[in-house]
C-alpha atoms as a PDB file:
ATOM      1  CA  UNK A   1       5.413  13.313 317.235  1.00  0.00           C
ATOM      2  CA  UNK A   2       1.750  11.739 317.659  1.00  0.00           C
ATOM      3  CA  UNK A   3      -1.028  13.544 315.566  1.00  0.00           C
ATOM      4  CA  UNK A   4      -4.893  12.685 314.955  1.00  0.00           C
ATOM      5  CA  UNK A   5      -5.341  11.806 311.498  1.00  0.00           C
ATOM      6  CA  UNK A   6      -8.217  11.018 309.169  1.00  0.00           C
ATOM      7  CA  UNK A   7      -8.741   7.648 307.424  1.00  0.00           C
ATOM      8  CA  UNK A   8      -9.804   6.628 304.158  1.00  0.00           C
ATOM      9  CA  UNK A   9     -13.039   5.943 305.450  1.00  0.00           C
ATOM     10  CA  UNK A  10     -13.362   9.458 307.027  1.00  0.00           C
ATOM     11  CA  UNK A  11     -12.201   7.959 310.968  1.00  0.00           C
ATOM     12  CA  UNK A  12      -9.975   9.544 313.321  1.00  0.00           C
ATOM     13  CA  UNK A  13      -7.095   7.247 314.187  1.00  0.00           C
ATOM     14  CA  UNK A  14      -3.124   8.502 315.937  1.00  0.00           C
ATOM     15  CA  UNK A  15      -0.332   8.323 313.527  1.00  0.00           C
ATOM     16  CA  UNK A  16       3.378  10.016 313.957  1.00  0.00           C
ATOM     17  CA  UNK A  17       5.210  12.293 311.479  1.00  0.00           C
ATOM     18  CA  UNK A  18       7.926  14.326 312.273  1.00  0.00           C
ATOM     19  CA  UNK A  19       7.478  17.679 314.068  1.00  0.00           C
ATOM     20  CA  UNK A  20       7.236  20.366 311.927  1.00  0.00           C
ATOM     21  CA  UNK A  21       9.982  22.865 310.892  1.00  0.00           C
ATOM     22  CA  UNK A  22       9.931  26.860 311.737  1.00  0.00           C
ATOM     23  CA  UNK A  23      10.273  29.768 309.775  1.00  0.00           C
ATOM     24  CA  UNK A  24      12.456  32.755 311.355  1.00  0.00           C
ATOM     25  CA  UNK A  25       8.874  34.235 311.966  1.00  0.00           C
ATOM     26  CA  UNK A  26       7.522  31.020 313.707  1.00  0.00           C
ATOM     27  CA  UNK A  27       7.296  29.045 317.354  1.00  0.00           C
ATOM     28  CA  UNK A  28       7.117  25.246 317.684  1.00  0.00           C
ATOM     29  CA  UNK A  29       4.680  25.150 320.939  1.00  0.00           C
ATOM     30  CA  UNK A  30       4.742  22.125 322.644  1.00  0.00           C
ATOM     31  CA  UNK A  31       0.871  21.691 322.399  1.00  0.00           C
ATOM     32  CA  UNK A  32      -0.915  21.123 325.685  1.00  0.00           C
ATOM     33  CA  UNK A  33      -4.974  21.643 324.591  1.00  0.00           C
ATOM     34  CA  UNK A  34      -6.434  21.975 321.394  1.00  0.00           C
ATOM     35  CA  UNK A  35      -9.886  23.737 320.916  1.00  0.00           C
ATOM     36  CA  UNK A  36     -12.017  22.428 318.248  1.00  0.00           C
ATOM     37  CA  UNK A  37     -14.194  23.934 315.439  1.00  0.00           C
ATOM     38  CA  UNK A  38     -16.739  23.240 312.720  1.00  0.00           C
ATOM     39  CA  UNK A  39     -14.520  23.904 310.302  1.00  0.00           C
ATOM     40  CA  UNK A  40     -12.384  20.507 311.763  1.00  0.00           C
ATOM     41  CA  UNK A  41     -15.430  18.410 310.955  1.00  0.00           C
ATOM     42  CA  UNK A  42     -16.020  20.018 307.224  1.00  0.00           C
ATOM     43  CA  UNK A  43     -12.092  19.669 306.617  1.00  0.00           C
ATOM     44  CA  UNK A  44     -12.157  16.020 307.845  1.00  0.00           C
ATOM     45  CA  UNK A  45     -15.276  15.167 305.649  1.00  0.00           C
ATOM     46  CA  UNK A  46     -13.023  16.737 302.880  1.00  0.00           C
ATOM     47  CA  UNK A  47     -14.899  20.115 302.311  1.00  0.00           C
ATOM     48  CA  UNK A  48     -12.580  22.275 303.716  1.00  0.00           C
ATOM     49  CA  UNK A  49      -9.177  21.880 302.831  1.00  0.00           C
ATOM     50  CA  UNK A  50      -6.395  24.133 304.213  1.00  0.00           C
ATOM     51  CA  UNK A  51      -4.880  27.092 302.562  1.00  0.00           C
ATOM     52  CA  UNK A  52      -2.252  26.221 299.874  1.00  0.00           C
ATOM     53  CA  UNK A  53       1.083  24.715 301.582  1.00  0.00           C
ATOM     54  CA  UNK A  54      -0.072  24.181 305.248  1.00  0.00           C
ATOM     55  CA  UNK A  55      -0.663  21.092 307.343  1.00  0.00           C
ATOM     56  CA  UNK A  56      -3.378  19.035 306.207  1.00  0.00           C
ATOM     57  CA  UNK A  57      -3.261  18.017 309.756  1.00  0.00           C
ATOM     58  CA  UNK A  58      -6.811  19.152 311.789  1.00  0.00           C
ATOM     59  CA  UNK A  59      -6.867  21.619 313.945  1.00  0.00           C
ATOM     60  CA  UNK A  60      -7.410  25.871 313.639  1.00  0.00           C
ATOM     61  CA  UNK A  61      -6.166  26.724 317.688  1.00  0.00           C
ATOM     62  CA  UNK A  62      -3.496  25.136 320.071  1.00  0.00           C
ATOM     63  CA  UNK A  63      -2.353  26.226 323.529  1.00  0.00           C
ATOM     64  CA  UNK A  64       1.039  25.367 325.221  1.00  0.00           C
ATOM     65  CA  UNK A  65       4.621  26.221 325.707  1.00  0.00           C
ATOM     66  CA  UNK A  66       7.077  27.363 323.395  1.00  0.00           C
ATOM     67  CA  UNK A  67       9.937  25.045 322.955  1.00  0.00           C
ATOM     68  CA  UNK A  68      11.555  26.743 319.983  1.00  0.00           C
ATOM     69  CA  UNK A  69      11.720  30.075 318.328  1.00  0.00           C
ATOM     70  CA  UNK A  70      12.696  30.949 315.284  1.00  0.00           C
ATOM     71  CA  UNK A  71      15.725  33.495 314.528  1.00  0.00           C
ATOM     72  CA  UNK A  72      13.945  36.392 313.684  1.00  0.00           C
ATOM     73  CA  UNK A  73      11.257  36.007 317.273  1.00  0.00           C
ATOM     74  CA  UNK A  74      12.412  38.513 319.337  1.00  0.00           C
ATOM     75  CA  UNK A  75       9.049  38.833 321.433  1.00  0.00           C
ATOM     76  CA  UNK A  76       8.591  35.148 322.975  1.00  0.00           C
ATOM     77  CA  UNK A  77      10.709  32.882 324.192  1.00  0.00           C
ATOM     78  CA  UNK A  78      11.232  28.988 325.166  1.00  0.00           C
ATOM     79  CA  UNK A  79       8.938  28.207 328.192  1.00  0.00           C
ATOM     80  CA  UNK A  80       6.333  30.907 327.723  1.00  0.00           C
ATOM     81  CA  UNK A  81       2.899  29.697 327.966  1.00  0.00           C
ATOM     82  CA  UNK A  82       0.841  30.884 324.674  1.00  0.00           C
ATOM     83  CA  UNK A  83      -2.259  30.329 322.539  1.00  0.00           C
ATOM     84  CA  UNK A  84      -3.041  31.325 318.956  1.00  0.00           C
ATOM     85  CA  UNK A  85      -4.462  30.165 315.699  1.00  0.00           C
ATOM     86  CA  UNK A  86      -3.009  28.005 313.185  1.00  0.00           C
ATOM     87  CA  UNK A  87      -3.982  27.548 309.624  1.00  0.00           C
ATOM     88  CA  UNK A  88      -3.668  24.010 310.364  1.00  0.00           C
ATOM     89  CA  UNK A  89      -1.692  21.238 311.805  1.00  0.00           C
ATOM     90  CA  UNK A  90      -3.368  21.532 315.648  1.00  0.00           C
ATOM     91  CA  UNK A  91      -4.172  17.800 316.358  1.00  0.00           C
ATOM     92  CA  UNK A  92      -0.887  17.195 317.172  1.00  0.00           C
ATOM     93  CA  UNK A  93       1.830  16.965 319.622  1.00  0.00           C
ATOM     94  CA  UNK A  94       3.290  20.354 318.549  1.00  0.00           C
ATOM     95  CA  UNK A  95       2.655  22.749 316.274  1.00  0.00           C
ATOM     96  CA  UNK A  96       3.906  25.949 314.407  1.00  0.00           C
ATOM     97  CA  UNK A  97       2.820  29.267 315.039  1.00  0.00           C
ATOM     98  CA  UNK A  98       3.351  32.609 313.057  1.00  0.00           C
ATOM     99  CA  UNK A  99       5.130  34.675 316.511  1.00  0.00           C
ATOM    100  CA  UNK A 100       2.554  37.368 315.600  1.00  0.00           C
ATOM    101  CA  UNK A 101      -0.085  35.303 315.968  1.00  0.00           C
ATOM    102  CA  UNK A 102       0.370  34.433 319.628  1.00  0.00           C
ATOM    103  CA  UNK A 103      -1.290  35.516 322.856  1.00  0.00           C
ATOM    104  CA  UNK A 104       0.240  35.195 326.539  1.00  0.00           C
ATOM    105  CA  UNK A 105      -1.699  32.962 328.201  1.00  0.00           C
ATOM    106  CA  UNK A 106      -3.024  34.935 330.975  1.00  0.00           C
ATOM    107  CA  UNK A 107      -2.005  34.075 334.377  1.00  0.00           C
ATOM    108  CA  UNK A 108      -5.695  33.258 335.589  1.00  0.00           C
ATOM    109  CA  UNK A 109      -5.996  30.475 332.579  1.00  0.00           C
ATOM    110  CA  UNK A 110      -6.115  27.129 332.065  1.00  0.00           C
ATOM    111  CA  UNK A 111      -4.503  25.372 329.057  1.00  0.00           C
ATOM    112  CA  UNK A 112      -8.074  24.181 328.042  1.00  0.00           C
ATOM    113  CA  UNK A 113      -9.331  28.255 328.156  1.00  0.00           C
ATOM    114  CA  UNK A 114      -6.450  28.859 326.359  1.00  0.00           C
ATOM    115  CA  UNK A 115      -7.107  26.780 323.696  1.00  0.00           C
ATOM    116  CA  UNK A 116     -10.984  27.855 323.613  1.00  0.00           C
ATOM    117  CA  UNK A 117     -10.106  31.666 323.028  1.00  0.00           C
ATOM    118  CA  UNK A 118      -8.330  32.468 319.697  1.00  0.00           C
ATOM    119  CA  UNK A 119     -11.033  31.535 316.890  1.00  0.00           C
ATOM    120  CA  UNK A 120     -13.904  32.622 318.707  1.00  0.00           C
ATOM    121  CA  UNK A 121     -12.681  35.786 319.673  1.00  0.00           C
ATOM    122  CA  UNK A 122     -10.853  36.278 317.052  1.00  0.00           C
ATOM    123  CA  UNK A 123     -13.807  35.691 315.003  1.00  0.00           C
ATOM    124  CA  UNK A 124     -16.316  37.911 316.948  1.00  0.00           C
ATOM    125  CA  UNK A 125     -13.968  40.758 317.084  1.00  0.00           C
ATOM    126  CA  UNK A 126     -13.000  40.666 313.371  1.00  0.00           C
ATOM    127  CA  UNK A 127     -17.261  40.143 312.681  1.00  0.00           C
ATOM    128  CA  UNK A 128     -18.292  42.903 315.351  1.00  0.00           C
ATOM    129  CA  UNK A 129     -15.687  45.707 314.601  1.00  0.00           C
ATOM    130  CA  UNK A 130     -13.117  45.118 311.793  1.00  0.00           C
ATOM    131  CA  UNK A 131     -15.955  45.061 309.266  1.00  0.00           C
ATOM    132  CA  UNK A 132     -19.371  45.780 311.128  1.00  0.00           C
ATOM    133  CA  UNK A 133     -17.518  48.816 313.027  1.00  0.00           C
ATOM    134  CA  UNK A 134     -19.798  47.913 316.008  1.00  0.00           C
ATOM    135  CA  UNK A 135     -20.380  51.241 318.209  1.00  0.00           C
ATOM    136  CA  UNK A 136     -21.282  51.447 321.926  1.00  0.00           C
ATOM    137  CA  UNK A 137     -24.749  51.730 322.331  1.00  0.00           C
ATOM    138  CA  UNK A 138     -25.570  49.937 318.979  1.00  0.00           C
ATOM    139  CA  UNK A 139     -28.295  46.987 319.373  1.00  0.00           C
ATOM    140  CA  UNK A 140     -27.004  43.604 317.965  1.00  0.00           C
ATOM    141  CA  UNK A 141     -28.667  40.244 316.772  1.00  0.00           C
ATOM    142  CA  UNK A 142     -26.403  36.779 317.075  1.00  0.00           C
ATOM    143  CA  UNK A 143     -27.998  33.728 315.693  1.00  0.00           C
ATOM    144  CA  UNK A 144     -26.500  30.693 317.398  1.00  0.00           C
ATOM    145  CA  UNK A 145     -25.813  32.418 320.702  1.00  0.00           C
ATOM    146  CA  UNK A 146     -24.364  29.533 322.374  1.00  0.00           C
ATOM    147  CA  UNK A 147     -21.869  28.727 319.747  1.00  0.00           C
ATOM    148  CA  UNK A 148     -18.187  29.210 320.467  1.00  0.00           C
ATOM    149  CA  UNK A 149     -18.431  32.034 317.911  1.00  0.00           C
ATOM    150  CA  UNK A 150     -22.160  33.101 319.238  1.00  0.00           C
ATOM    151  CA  UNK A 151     -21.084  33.165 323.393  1.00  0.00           C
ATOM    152  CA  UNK A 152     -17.664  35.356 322.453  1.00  0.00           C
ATOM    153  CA  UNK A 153     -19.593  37.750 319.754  1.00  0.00           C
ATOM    154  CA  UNK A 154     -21.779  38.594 323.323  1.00  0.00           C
ATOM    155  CA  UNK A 155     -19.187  38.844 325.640  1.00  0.00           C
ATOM    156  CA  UNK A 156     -17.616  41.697 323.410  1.00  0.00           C
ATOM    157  CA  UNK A 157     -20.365  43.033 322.464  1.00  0.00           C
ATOM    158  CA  UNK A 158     -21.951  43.395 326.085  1.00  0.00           C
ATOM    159  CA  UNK A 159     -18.422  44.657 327.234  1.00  0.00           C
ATOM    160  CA  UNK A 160     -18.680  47.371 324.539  1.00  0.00           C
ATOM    161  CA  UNK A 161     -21.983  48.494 325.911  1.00  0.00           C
ATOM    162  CA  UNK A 162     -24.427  47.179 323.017  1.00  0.00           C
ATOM    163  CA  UNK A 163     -27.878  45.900 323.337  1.00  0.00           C
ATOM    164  CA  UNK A 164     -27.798  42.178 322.669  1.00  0.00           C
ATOM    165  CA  UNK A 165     -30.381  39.639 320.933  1.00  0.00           C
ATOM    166  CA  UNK A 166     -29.663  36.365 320.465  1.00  0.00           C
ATOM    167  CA  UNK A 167     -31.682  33.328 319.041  1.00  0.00           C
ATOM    168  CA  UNK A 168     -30.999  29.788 319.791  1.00  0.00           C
ATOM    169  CA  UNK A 169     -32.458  26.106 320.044  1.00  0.00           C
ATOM    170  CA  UNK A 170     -33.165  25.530 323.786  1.00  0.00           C
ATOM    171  CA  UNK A 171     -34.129  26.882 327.107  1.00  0.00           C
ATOM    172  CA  UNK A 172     -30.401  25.558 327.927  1.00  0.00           C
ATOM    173  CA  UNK A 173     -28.642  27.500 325.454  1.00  0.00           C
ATOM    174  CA  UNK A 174     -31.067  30.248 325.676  1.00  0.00           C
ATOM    175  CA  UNK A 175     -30.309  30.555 330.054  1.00  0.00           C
ATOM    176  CA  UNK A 176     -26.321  30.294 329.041  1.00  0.00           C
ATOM    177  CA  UNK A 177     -26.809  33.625 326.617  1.00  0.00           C
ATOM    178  CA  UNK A 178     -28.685  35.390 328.952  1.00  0.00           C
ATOM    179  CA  UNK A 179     -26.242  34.497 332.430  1.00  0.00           C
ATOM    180  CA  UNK A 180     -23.602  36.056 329.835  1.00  0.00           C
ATOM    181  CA  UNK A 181     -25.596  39.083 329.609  1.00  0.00           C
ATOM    182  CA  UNK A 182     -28.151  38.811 326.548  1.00  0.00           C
ATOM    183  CA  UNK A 183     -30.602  41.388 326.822  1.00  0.00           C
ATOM    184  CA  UNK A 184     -33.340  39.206 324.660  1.00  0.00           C
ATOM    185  CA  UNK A 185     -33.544  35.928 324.295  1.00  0.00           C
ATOM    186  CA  UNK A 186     -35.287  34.142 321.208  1.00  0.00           C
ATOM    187  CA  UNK A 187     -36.001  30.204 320.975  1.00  0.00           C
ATOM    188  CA  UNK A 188     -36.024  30.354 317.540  1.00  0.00           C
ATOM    189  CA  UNK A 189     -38.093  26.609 317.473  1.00  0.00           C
ATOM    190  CA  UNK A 190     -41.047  28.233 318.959  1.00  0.00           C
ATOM    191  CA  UNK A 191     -41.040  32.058 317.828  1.00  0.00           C
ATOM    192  CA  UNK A 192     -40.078  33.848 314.291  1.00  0.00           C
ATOM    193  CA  UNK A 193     -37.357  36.344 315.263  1.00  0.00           C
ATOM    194  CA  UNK A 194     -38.598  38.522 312.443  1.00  0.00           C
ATOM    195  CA  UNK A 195     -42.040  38.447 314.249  1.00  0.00           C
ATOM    196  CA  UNK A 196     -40.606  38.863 317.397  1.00  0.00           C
ATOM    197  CA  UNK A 197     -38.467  42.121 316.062  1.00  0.00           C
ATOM    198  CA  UNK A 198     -42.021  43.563 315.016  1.00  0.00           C
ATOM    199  CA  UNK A 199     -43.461  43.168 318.307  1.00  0.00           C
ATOM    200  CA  UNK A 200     -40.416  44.092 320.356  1.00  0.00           C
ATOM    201  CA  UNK A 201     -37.496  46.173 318.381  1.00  0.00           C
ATOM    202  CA  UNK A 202     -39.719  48.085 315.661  1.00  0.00           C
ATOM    203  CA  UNK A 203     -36.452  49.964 314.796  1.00  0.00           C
ATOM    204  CA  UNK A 204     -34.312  46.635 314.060  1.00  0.00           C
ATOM    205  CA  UNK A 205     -30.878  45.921 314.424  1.00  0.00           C
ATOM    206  CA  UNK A 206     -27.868  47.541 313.623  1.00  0.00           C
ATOM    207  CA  UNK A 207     -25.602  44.748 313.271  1.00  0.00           C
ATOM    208  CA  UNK A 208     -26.902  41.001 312.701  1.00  0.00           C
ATOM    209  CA  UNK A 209     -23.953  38.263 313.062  1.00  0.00           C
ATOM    210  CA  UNK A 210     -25.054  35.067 310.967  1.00  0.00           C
ATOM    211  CA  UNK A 211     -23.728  31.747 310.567  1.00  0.00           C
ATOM    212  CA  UNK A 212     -26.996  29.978 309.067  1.00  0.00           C
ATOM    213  CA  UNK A 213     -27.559  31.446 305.753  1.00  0.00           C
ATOM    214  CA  UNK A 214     -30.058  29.981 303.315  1.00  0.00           C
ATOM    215  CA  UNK A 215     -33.805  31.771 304.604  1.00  0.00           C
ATOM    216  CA  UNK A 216     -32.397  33.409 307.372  1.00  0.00           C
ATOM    217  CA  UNK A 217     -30.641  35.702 304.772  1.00  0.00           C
ATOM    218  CA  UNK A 218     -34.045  37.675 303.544  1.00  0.00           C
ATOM    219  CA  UNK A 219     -35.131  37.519 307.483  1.00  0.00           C
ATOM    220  CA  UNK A 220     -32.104  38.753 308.933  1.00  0.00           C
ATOM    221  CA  UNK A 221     -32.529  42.125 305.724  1.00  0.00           C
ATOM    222  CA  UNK A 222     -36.085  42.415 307.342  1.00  0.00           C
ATOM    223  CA  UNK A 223     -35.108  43.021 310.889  1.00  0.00           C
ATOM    224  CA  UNK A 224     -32.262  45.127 309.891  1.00  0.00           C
ATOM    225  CA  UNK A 225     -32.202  48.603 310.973  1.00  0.00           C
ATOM    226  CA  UNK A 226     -31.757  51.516 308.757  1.00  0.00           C
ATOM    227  CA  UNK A 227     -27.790  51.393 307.613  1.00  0.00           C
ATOM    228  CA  UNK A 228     -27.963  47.691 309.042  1.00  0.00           C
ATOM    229  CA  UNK A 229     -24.929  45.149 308.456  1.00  0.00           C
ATOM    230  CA  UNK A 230     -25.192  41.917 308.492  1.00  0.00           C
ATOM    231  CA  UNK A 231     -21.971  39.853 308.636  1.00  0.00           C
ATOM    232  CA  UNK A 232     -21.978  36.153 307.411  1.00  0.00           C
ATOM    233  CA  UNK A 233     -19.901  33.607 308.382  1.00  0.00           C
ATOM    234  CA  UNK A 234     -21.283  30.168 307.527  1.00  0.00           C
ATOM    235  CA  UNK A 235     -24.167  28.505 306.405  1.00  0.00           C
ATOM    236  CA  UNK A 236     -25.109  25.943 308.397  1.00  0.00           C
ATOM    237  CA  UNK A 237     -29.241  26.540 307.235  1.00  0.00           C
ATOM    238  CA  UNK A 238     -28.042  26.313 303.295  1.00  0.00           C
ATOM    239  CA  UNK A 239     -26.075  27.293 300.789  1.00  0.00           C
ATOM    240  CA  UNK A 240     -28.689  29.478 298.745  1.00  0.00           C
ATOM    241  CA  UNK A 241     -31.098  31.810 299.705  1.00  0.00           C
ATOM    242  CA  UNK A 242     -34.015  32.303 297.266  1.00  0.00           C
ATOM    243  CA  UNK A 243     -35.940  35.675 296.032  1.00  0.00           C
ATOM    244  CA  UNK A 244     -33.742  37.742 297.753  1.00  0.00           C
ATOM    245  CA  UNK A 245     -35.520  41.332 298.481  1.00  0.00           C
ATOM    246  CA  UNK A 246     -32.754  43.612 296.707  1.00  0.00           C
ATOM    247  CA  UNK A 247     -35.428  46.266 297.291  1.00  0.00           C
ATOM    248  CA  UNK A 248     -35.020  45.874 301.252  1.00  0.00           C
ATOM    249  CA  UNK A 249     -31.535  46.346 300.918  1.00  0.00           C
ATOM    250  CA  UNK A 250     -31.693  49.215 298.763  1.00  0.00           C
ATOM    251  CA  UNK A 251     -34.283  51.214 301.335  1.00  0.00           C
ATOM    252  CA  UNK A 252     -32.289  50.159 303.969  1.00  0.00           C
ATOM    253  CA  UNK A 253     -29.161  51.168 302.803  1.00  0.00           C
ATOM    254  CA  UNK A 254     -27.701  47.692 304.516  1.00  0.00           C
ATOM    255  CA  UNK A 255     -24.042  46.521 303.874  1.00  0.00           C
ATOM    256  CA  UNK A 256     -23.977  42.746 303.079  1.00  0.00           C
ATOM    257  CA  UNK A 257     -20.678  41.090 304.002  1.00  0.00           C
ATOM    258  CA  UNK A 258     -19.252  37.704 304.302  1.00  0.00           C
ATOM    259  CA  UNK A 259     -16.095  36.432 306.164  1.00  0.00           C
ATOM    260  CA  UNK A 260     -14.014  33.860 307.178  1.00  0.00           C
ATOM    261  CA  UNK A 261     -10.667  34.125 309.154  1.00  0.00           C
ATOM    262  CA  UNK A 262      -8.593  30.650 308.203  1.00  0.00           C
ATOM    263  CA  UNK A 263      -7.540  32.008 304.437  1.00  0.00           C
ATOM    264  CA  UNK A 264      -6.750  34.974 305.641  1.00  0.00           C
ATOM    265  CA  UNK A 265      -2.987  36.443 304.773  1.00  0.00           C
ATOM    266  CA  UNK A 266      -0.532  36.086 308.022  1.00  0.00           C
ATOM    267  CA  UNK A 267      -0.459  39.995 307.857  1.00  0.00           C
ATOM    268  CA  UNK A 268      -4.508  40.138 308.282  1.00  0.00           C
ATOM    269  CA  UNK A 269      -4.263  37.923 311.176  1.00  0.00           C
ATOM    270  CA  UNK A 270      -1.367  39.366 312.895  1.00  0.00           C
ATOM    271  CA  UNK A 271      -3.075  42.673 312.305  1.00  0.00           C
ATOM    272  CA  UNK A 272      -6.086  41.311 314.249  1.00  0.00           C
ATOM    273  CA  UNK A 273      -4.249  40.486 317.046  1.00  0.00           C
ATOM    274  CA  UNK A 274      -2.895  43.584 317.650  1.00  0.00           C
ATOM    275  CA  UNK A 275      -5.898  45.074 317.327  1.00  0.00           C
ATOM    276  CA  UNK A 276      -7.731  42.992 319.443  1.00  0.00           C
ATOM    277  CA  UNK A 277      -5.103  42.875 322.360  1.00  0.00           C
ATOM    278  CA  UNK A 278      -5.806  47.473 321.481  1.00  0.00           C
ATOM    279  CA  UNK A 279      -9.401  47.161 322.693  1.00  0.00           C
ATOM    280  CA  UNK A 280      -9.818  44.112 324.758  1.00  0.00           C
ATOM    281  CA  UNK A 281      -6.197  42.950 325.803  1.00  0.00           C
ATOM    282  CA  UNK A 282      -6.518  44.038 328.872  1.00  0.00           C
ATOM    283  CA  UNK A 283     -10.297  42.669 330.020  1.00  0.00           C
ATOM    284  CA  UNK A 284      -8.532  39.548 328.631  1.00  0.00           C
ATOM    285  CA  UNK A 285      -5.552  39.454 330.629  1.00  0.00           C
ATOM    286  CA  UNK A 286      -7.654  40.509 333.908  1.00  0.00           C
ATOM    287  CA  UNK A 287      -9.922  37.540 333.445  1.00  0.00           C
ATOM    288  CA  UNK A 288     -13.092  40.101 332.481  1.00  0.00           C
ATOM    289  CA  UNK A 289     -13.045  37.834 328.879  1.00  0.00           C
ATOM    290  CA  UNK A 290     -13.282  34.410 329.100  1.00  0.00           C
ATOM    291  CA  UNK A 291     -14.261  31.222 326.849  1.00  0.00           C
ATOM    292  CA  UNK A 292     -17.306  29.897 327.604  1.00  0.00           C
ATOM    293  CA  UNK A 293     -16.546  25.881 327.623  1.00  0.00           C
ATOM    294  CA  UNK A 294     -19.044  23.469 326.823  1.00  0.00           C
ATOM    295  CA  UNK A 295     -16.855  19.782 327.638  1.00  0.00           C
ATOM    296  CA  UNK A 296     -13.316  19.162 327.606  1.00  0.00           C
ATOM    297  CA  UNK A 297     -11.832  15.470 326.480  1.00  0.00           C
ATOM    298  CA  UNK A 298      -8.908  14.101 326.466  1.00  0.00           C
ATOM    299  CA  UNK A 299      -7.666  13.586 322.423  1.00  0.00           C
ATOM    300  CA  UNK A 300      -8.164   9.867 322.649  1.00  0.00           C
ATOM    301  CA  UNK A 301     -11.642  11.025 322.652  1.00  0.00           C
ATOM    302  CA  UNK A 302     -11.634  13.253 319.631  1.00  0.00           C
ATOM    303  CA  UNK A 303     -14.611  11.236 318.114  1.00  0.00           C
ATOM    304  CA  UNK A 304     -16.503  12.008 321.181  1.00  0.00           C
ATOM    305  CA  UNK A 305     -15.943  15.394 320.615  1.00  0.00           C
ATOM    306  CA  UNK A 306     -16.575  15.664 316.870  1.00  0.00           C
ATOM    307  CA  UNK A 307     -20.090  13.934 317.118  1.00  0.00           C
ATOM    308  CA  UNK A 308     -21.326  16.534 320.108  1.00  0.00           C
ATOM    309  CA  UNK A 309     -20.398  19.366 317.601  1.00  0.00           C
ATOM    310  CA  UNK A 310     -21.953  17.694 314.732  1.00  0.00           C
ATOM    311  CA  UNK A 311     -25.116  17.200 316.746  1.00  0.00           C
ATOM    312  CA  UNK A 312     -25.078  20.831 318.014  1.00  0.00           C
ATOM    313  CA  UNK A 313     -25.154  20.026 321.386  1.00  0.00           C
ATOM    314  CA  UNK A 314     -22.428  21.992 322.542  1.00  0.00           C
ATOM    315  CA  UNK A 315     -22.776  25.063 324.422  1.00  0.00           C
ATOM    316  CA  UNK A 316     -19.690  27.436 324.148  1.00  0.00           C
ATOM    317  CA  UNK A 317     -16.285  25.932 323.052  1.00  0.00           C
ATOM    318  CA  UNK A 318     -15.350  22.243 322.842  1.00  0.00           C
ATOM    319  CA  UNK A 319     -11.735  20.939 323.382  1.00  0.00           C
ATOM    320  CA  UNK A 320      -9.142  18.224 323.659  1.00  0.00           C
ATOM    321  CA  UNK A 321      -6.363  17.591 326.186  1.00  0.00           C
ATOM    322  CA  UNK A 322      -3.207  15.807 325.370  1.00  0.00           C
ATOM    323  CA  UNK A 323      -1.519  13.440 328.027  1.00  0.00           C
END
């Protein structure tokens, strides 16, 4: 089979390997589209390795057909259009998936929607209610809004009846947040969201979804409401964060927590899918949740791709079509 692979010299160039093998839990999906993440650019720069005795091959989400199950997959079978994550091994022709792991494709999708849905929703949903146990009615600030992660973490959280804030870069970004449903929208280049919160939501925020880190951290314990939680999940503004107000916390009684879903246990994610197909399945298969996608290429423009993430210029998901 044909895979992207990553040069000495840190460049994308096609190479062929074998496909890979199942387990009695797994599907070999003939691979159709191929969503990208941020966590493909860190692991081809060589930060991000994957877990222990996966695919070093790029690539967290694929979307296809099955063309081989494995002798213990009772619930799918060869032919069956599907999406899901994979710890690695994506930028290829086909891939393994855990069986528990999959979603149908719903009939309404595209390949390229498909492969935009797992990680971010995934992500959001495991952020917003596995460990922030978002309620209705809550109020919620997302940094990054038009990220993959930042567009899905409002699309649930609108369609569980929250208040939404989101702060981003541009007018762009800022009009794409708010046509998904924002309530209030932040340019965070011209304003201070922790100004803004003083002048506008005295109260704070009950849940804060992060993925800049460094001085947002002390900010994002500042607009916090009382019992706040603030969930994590990069650090794209810095590693540390200095002087951190312990005292705010403590007042506050905030919950400080930090995620990330690729290192995660097969049970944990297969647990997550069941849980999200519980809440949202349905909106999902209806067409009520869908990706929000920025550009799709075709994988002979992976590069293309790579450098529009890198730049943040995407809005919503990025992803890659094979021939």
């Amino acid at each position: 089979m044909k895979f992207i692979d990553v040069d000495k010299d840190n460049q994308l160039f096609f190479a062929t390997t074998e496909p890979p093998a199942i387990a009695a839990d797994e599907c070999l999906v003939t691979v159709k589209a191929i969503g990208i993440n941020r966590a493909d650019l860190l692991q081809r720069a060589g930060h991000y390795p994957p877990p222990a005795g996966e695919s070093d091959i790029l690539g967290l989400e694929v979307c296809g057909e099955i063309a081989l199950c494995g002798s213990g997959v009772s619930d799918w079978q060869v032919g069956d259009k599907v999406f899901g994550l994979v710890p690695g091994g994506g930028y290829s022709e086909y891939a393994r998936v855990k069986a528990a792991q999959l979603f149908q494709l719903p009939a309404g999708f595209s390949y390229s929607q498909g492969a935009a849905t797992a990680e971010v929703f995934l992500t959001a949903f495991q952020s917003l209610f596995s460990l922030a146990k978002l309620q209705a009615n809550e109020s919620v600030l997302i940094h990054a809004g038009a990220s993959g992660v930042g567009t899905a973490a409002i699309i649930l959280a609108k369609h569980y009846g929250c208040e939404v804030t989101v702060t981003a870069g541009s007018p762009e970004k800022l009009a794409a947040c708010q046509a998904l449903g924002a309530d209030h929208l932040i340019n965070y280049r011209e304003q201070d969201f922790v100004q803004w919160k003083k002048a506008h939501k005295p109260g704070g925020f009950d849940v804060i979804l992060d993925v800049v880190a460094g001085s947002y951290l002390n900010k994002n314990v500042s607009v916090a409401a009382l019992d706040g939680r603030i969930v994590m999940l990069a650090m794209l503004g810095g590693r540390y964060s200095e002087s951190l107000d312990v005292a705010k916390l403590l007042l506050k009684r905030l919950t400080l927590m930090a995620s990330t879903l690729r290192n995660r246990s097969d049970d944990y994610k297969a647990e997550l899918v069941r849980d999200f197909n519980q809440v949202f399945g349905a909106a999902l298969n209806q067409g009520d949740i869908k990706p929000v996608i920025d550009t799709i290429y075709n994988w002979q423009d992976a590069e293309l791709a790579h450098t529009r993430m890198a730049n943040c210029e995407n809005i919503g998901k990025l992803v890659l079509t094979l021939n």
